[in-house]
C-alpha atoms as a PDB file:
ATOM      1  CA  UNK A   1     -31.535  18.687   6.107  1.00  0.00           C
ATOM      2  CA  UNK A   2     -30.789  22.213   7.709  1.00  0.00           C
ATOM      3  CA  UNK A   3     -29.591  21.460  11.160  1.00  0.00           C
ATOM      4  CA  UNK A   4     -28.963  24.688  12.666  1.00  0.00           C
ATOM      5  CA  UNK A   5     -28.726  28.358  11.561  1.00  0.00           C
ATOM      6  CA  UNK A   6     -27.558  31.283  13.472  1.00  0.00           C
ATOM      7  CA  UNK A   7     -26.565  34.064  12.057  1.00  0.00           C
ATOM      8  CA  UNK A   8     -23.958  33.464   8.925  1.00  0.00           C
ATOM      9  CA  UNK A   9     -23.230  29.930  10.026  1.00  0.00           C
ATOM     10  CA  UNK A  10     -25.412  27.204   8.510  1.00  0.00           C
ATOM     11  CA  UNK A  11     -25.069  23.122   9.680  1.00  0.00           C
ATOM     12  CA  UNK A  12     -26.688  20.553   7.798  1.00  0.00           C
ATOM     13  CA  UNK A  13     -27.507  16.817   8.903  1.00  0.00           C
ATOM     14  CA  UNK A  14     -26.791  14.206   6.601  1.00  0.00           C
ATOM     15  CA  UNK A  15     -25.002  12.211   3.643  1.00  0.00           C
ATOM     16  CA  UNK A  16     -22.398  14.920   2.936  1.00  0.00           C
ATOM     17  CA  UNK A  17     -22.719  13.469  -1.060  1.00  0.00           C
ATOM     18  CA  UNK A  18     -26.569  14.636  -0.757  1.00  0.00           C
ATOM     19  CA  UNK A  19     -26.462  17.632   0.608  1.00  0.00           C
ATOM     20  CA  UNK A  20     -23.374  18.908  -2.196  1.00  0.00           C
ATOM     21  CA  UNK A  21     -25.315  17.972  -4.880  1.00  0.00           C
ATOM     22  CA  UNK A  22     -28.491  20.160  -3.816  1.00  0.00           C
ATOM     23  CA  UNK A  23     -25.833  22.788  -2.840  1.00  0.00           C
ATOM     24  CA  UNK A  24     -25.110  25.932  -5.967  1.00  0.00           C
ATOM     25  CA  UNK A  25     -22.146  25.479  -8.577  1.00  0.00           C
ATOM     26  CA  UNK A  26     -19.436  27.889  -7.611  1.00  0.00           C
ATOM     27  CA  UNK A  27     -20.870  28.835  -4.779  1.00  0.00           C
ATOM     28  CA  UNK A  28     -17.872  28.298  -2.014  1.00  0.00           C
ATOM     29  CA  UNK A  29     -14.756  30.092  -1.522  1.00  0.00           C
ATOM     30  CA  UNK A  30     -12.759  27.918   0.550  1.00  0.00           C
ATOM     31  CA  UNK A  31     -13.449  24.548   1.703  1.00  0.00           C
ATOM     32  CA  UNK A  32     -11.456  23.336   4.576  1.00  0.00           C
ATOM     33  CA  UNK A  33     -11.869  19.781   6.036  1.00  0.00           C
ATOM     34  CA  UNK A  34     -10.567  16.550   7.773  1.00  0.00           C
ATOM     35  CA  UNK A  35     -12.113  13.644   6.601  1.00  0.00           C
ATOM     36  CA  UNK A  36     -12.039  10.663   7.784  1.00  0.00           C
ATOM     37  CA  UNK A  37      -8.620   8.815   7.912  1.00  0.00           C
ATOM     38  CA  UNK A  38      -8.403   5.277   6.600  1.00  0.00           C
ATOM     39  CA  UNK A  39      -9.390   3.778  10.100  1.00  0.00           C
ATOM     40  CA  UNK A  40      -7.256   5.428  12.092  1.00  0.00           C
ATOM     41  CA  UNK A  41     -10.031   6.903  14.488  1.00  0.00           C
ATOM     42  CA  UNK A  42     -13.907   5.476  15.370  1.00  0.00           C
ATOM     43  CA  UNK A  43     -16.943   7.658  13.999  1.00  0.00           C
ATOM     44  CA  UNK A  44     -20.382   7.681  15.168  1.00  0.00           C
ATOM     45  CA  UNK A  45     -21.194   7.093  12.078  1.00  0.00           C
ATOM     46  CA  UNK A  46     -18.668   5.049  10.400  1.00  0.00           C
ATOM     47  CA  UNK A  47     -15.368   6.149   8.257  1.00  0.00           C
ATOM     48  CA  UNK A  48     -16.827   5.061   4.935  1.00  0.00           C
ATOM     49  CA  UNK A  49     -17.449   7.489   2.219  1.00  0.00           C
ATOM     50  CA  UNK A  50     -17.041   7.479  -1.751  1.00  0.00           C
ATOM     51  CA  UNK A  51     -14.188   9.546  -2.048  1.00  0.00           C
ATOM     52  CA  UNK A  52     -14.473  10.165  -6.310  1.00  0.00           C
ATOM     53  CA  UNK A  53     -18.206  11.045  -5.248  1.00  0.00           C
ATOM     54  CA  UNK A  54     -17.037  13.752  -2.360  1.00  0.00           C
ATOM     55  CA  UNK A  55     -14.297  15.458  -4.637  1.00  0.00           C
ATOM     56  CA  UNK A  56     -16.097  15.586  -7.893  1.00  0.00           C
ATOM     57  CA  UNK A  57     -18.652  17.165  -5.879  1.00  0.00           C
ATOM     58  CA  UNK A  58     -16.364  19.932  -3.543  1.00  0.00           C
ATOM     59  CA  UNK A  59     -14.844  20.514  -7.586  1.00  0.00           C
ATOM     60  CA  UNK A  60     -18.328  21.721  -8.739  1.00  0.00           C
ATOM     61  CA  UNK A  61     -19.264  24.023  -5.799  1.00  0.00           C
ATOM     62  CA  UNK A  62     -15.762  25.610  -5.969  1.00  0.00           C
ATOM     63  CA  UNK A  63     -15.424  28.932  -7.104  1.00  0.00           C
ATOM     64  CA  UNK A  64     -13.029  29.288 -10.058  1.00  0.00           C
ATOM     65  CA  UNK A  65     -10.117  30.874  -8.018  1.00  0.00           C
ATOM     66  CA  UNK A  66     -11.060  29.174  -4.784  1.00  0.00           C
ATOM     67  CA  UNK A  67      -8.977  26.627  -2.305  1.00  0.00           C
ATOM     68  CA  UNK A  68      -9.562  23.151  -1.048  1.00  0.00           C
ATOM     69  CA  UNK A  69      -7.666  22.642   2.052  1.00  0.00           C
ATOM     70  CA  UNK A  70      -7.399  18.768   2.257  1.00  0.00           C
ATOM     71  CA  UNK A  71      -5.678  17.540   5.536  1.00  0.00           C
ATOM     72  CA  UNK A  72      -5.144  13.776   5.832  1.00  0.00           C
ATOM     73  CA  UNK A  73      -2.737  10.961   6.668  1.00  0.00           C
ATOM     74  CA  UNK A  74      -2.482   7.254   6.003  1.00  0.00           C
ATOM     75  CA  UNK A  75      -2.756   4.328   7.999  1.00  0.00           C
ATOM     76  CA  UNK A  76      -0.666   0.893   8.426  1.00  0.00           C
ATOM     77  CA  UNK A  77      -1.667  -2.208   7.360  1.00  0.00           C
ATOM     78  CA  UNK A  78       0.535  -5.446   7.626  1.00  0.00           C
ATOM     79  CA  UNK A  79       3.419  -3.014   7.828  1.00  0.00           C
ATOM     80  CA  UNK A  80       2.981  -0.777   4.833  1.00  0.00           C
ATOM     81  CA  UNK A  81       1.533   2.546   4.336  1.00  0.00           C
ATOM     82  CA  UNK A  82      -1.849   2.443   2.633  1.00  0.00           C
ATOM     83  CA  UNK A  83      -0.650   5.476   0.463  1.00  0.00           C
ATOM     84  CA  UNK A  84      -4.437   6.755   0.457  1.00  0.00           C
ATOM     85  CA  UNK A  85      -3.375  10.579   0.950  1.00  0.00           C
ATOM     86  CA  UNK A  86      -1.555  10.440  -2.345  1.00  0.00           C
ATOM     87  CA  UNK A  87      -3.920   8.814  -4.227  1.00  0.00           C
ATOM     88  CA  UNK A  88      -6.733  11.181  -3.337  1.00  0.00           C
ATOM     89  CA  UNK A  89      -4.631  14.315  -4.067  1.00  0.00           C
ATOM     90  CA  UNK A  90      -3.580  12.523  -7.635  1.00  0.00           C
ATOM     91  CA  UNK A  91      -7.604  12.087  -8.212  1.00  0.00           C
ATOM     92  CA  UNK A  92      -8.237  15.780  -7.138  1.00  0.00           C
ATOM     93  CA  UNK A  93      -6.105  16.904 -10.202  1.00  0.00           C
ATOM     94  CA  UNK A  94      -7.790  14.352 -12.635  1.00  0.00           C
ATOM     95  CA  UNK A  95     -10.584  16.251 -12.279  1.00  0.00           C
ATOM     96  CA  UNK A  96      -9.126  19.313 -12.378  1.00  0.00           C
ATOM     97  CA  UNK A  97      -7.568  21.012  -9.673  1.00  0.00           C
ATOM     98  CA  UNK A  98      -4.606  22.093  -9.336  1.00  0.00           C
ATOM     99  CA  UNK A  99      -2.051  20.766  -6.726  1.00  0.00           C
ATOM    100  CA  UNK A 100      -1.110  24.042  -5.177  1.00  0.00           C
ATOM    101  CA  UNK A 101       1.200  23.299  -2.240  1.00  0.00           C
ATOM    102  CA  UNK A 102       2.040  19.979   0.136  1.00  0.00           C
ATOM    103  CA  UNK A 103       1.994  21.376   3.244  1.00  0.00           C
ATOM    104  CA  UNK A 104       2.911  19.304   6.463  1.00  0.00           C
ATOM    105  CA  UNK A 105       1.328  19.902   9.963  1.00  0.00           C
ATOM    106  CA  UNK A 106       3.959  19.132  12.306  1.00  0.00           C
ATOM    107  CA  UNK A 107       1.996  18.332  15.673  1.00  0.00           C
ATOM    108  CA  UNK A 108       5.038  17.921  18.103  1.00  0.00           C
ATOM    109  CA  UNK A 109       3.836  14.587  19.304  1.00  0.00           C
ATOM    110  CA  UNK A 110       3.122  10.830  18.772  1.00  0.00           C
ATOM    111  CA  UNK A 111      -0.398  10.148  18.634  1.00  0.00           C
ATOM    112  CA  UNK A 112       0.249   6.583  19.609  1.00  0.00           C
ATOM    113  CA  UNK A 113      -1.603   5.379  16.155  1.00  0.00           C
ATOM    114  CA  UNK A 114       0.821   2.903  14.974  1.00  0.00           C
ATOM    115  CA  UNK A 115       3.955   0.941  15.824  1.00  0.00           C
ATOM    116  CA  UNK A 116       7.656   2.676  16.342  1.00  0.00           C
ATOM    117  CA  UNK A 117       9.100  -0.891  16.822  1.00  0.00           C
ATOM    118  CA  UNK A 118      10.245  -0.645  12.981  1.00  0.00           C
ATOM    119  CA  UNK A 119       9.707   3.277  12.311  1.00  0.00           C
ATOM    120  CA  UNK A 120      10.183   6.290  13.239  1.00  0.00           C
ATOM    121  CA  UNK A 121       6.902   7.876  15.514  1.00  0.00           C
ATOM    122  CA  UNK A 122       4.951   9.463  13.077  1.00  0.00           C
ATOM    123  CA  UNK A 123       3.902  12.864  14.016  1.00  0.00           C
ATOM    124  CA  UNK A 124       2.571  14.937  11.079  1.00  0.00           C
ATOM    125  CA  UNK A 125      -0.491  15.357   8.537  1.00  0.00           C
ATOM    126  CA  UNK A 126      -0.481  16.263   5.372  1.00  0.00           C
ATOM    127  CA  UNK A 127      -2.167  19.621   4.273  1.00  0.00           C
ATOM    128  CA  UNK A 128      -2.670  19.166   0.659  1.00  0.00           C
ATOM    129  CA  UNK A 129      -3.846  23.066  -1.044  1.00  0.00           C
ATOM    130  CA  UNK A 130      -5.991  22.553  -4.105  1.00  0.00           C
ATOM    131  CA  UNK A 131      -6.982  25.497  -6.185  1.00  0.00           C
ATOM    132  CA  UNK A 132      -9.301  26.028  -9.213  1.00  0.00           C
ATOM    133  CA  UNK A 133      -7.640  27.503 -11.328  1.00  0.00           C
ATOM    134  CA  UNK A 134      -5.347  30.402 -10.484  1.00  0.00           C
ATOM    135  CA  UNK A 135      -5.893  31.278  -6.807  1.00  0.00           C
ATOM    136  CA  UNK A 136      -7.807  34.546  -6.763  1.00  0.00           C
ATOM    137  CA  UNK A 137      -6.709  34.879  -2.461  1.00  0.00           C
ATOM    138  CA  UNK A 138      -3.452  34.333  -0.333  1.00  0.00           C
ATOM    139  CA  UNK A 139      -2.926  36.712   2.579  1.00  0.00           C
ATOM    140  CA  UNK A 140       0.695  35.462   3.960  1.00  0.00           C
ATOM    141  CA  UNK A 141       1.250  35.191   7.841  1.00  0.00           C
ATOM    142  CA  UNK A 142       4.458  37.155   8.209  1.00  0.00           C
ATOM    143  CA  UNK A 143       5.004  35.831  11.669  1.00  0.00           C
ATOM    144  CA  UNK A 144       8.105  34.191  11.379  1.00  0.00           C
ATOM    145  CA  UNK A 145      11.121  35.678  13.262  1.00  0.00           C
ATOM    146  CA  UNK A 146      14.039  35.806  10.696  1.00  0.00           C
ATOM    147  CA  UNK A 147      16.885  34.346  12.251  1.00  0.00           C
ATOM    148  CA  UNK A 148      19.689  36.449   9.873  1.00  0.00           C
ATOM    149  CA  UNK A 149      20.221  40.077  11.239  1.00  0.00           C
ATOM    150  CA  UNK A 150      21.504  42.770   8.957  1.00  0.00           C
ATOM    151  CA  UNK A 151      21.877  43.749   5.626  1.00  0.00           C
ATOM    152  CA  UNK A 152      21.012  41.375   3.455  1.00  0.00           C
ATOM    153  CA  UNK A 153      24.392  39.877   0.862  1.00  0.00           C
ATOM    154  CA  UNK A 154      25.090  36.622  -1.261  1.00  0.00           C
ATOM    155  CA  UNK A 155      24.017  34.971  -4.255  1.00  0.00           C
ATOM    156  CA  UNK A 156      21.394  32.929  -5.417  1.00  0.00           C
ATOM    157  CA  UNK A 157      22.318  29.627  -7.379  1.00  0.00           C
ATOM    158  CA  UNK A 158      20.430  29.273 -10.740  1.00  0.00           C
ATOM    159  CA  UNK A 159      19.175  26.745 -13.021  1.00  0.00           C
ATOM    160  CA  UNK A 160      22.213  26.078 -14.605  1.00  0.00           C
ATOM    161  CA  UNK A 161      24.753  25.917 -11.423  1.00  0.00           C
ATOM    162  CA  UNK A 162      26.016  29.172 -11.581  1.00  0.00           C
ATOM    163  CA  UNK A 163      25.631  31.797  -9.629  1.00  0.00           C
ATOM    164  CA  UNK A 164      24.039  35.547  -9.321  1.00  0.00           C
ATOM    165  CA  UNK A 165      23.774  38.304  -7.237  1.00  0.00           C
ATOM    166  CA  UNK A 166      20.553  38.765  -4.873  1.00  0.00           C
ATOM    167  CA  UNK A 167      18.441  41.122  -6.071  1.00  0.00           C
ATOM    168  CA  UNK A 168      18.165  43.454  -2.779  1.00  0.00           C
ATOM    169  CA  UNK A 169      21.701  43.028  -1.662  1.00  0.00           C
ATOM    170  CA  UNK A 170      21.665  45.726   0.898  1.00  0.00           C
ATOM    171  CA  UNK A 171      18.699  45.778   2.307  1.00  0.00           C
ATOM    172  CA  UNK A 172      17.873  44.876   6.294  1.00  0.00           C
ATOM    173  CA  UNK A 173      16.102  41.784   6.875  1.00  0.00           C
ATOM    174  CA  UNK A 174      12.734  42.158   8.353  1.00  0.00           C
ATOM    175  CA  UNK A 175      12.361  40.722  11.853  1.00  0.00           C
ATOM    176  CA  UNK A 176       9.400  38.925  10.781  1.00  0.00           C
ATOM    177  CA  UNK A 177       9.217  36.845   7.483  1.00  0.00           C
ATOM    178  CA  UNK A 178       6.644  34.508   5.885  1.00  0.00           C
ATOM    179  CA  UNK A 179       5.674  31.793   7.330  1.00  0.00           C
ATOM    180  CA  UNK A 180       7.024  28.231   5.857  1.00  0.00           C
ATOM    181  CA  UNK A 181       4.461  25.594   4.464  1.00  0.00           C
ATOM    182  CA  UNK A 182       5.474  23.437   7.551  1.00  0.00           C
ATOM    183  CA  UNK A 183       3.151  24.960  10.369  1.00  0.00           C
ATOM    184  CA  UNK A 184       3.916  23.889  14.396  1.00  0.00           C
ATOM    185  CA  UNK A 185       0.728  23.622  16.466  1.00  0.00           C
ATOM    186  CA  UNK A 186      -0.206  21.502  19.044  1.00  0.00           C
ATOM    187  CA  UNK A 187      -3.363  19.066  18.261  1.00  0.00           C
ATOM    188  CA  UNK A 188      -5.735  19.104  20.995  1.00  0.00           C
ATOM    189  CA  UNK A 189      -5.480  17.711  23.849  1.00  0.00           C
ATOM    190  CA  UNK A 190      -7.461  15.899  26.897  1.00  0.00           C
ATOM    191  CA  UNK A 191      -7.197  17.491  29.555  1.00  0.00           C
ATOM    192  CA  UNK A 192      -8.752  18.726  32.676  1.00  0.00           C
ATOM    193  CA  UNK A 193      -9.603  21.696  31.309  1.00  0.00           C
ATOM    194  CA  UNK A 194     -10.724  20.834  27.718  1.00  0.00           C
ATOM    195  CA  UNK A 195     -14.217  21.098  27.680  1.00  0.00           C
ATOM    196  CA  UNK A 196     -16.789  17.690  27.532  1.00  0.00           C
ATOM    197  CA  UNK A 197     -17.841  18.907  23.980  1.00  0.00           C
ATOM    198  CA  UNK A 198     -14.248  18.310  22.382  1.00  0.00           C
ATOM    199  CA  UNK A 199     -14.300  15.101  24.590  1.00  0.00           C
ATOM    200  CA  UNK A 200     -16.631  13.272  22.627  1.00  0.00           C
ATOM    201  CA  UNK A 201     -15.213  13.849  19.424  1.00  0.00           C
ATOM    202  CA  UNK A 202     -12.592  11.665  18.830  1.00  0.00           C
ATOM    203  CA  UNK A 203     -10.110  13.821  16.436  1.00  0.00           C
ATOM    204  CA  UNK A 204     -11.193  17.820  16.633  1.00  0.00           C
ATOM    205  CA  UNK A 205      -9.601  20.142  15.200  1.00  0.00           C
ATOM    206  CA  UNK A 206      -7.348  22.907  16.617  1.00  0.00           C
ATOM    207  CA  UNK A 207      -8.718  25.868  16.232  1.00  0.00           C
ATOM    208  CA  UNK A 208      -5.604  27.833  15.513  1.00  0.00           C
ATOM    209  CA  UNK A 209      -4.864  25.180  12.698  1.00  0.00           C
ATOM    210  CA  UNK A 210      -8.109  26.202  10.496  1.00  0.00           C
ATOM    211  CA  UNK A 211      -8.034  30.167  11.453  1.00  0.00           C
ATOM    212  CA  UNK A 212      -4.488  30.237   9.978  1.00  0.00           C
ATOM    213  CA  UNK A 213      -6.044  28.441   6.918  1.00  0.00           C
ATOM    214  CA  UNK A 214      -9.041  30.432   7.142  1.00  0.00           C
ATOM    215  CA  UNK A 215      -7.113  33.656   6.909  1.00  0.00           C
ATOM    216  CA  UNK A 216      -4.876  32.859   4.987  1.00  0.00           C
ATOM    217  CA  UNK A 217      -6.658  31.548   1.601  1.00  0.00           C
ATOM    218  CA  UNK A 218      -9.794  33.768   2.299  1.00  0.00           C
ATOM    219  CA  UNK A 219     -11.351  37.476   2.684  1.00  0.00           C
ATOM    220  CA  UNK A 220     -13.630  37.974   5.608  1.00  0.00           C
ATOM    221  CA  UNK A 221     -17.654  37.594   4.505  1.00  0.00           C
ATOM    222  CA  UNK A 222     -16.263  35.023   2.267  1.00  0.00           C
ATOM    223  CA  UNK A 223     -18.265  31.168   1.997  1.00  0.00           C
ATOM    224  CA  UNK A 224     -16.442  28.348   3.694  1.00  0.00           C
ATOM    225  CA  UNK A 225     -17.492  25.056   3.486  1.00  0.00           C
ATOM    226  CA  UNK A 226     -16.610  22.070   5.849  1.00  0.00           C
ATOM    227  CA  UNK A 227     -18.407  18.890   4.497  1.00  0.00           C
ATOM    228  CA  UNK A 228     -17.039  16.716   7.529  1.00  0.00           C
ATOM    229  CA  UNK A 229     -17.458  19.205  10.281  1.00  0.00           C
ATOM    230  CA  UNK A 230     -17.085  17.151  13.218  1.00  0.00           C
ATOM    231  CA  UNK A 231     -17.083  19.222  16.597  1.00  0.00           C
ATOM    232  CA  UNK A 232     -17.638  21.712  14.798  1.00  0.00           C
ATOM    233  CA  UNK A 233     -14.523  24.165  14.864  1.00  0.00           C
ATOM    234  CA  UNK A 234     -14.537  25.076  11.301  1.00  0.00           C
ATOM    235  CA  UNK A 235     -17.840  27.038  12.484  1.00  0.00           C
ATOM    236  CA  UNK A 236     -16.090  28.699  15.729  1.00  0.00           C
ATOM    237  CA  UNK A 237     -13.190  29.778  13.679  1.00  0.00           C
ATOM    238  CA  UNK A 238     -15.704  31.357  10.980  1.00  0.00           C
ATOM    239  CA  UNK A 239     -17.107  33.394  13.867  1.00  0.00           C
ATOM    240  CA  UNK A 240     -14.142  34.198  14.501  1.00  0.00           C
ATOM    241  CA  UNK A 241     -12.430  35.830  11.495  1.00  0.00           C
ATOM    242  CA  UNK A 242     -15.555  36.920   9.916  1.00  0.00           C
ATOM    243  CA  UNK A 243     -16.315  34.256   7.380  1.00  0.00           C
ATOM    244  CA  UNK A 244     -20.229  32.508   6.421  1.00  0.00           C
ATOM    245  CA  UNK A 245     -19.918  29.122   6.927  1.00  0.00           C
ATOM    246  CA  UNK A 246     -21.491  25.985   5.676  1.00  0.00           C
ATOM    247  CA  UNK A 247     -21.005  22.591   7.965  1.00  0.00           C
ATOM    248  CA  UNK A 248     -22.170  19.291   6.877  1.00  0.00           C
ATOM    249  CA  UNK A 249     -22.258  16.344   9.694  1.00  0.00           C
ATOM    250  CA  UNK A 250     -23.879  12.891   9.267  1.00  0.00           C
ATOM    251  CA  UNK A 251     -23.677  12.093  12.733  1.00  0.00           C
ATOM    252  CA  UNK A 252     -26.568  13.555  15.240  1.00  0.00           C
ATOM    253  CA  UNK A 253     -24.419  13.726  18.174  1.00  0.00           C
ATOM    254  CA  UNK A 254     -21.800  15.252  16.496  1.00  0.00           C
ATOM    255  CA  UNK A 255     -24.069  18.220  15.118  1.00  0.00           C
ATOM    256  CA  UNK A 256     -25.347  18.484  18.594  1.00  0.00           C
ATOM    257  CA  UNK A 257     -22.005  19.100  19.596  1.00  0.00           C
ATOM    258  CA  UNK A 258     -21.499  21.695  16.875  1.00  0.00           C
ATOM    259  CA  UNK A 259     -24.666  23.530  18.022  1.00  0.00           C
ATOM    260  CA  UNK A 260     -24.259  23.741  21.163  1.00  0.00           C
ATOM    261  CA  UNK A 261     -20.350  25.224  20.739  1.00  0.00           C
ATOM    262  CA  UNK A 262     -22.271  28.049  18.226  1.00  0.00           C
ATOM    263  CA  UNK A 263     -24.825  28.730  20.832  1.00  0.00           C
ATOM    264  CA  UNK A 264     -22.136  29.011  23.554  1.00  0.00           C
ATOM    265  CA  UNK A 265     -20.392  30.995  21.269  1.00  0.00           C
ATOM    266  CA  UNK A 266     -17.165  30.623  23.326  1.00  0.00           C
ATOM    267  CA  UNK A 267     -13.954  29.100  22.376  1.00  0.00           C
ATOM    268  CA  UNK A 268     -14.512  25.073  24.344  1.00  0.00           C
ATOM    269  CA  UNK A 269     -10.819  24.243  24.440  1.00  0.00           C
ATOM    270  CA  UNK A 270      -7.501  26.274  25.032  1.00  0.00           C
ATOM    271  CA  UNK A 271      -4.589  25.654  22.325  1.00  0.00           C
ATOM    272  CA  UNK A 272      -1.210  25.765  23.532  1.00  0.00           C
ATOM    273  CA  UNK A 273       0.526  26.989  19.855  1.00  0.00           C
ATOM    274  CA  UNK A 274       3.866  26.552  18.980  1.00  0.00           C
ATOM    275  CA  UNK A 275       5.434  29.810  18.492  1.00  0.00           C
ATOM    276  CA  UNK A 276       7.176  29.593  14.865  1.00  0.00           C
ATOM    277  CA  UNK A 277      10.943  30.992  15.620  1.00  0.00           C
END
């Protein structure tokens, strides 16, 4: 059921698995979502979903080309990992995808979700990157501050052992480089000046976290689709950087919340990011 619609941004109530299958075959560009973690964090609605169902699904309305941005993490039972990440990005290729990248979203902090009696805290996600097929859009963030200075020398060890001379031996390093597949930013955070929307969600997403993603592995007026949309910052972050967005939310009060950030059309919560050095 359409839920709200202004402008390019569309949010629809209901059984995410539903709403997919009424939704056009290669239709998205990007799909960027959170679902929900083991039982790591309480839902309005429950954590339950039929995983095979869901990807299957985000496979068909994939454009060939397109990116699935998968973020995730695992929880402990009786002491071992449930290793439910990796078995969900192994099912993602049996149907076809291609693993693209691993990436790991270092938050900076313990979350307090587990014990560090016998482990160390745990303080990342995993960002799995799924394309279809060969990946028709990456726009790099060069923002990270190369720590070498001068002209560039060495070698480059190859396959074998040996070794060869760089290929731009000579040339200045750049002050800025690409960014590495392990990205710093802060999660979000209660505090007294987050607003009483991101409050009632119980895991929201930064928004820096999904404009990085959003800009990175899409063009703007491009389709991105969030099929467990939360709070709704997949939406904000589509206004944003110029993207059409399609938000799927089984929960009432969570599309509420969604709406009412869209109408406010403001960012609801300050992120303090970590600036990559």
């Amino acid at each position: 059921m359409l839920y709200f619609k202004q402008d390019n941004i569309r949010i629809f109530k209901g059984d995410c698995s539903l709403i997919l299958k009424s939704m056009a075959e290669e239709s998205i560009d990007l799909i960027i979502t959170s679902p929900p973690y083991d039982n790591l964090r309480d839902y309005k609605e429950g954590n339950s979903f039929d995983f095979n169902v869901i990807a299957y699904l985000l496979f068909k309305v994939l454009k060939p080309g397109g990116v699935i941005v998968w973020i995730v993490n695992d929880e402990t039972i009786k002491g071992a990992k449930t290793g439910t990440s990796f078995k969900q990005a192994l099912y993602f290729q049996e149907i076809g995808l291609n693993l693209h990248d691993t990436m790991i979203w270092d938050k900076g902090v313990f979350t307090s979700v587990g014990s560090i009696t016998v482990r160390y805290p745990s303080v990342f996600d995993f960002m799995f990157i799924f394309t279809k097929g060969k990946i028709k859009t990456f726009n790099p963030l060069i923002d990270r501050r190369n720590k070498n200075q001068g002209k560039i020398s060495g070698t480059i060890r190859q396959k074998d052992g040996s070794f060869r001379r760089m290929s731009n031996i000579g040339k200045e390093y750049r002050e800025y480089g690409i960014r590495f597949n392990i990205w710093d930013i802060n999660p979000c955070r209660l505090s007294h000046n987050m607003s009483m929307i991101t409050r009632e969600h119980p895991a929201p997403f930064p928004l820096g976290l999904v404009e990085d993603h959003i800009n990175s592995w899409s063009n703007k007026g491009d389709t991105v689709l969030d099929c467990f949309i939360g709070s709704g910052t997949s939406a904000i972050a589509c206004m944003n950087t110029g993207r059409r967005c399609i938000g799927i939310e089984i929960s009432e009060e969570y599309c509420q919340l969604t709406k009412e950030r869209i109408l406010n059309n403001t960012i609801q919560y300050k992120i303090d990011r970590v600036k990559i050095s």
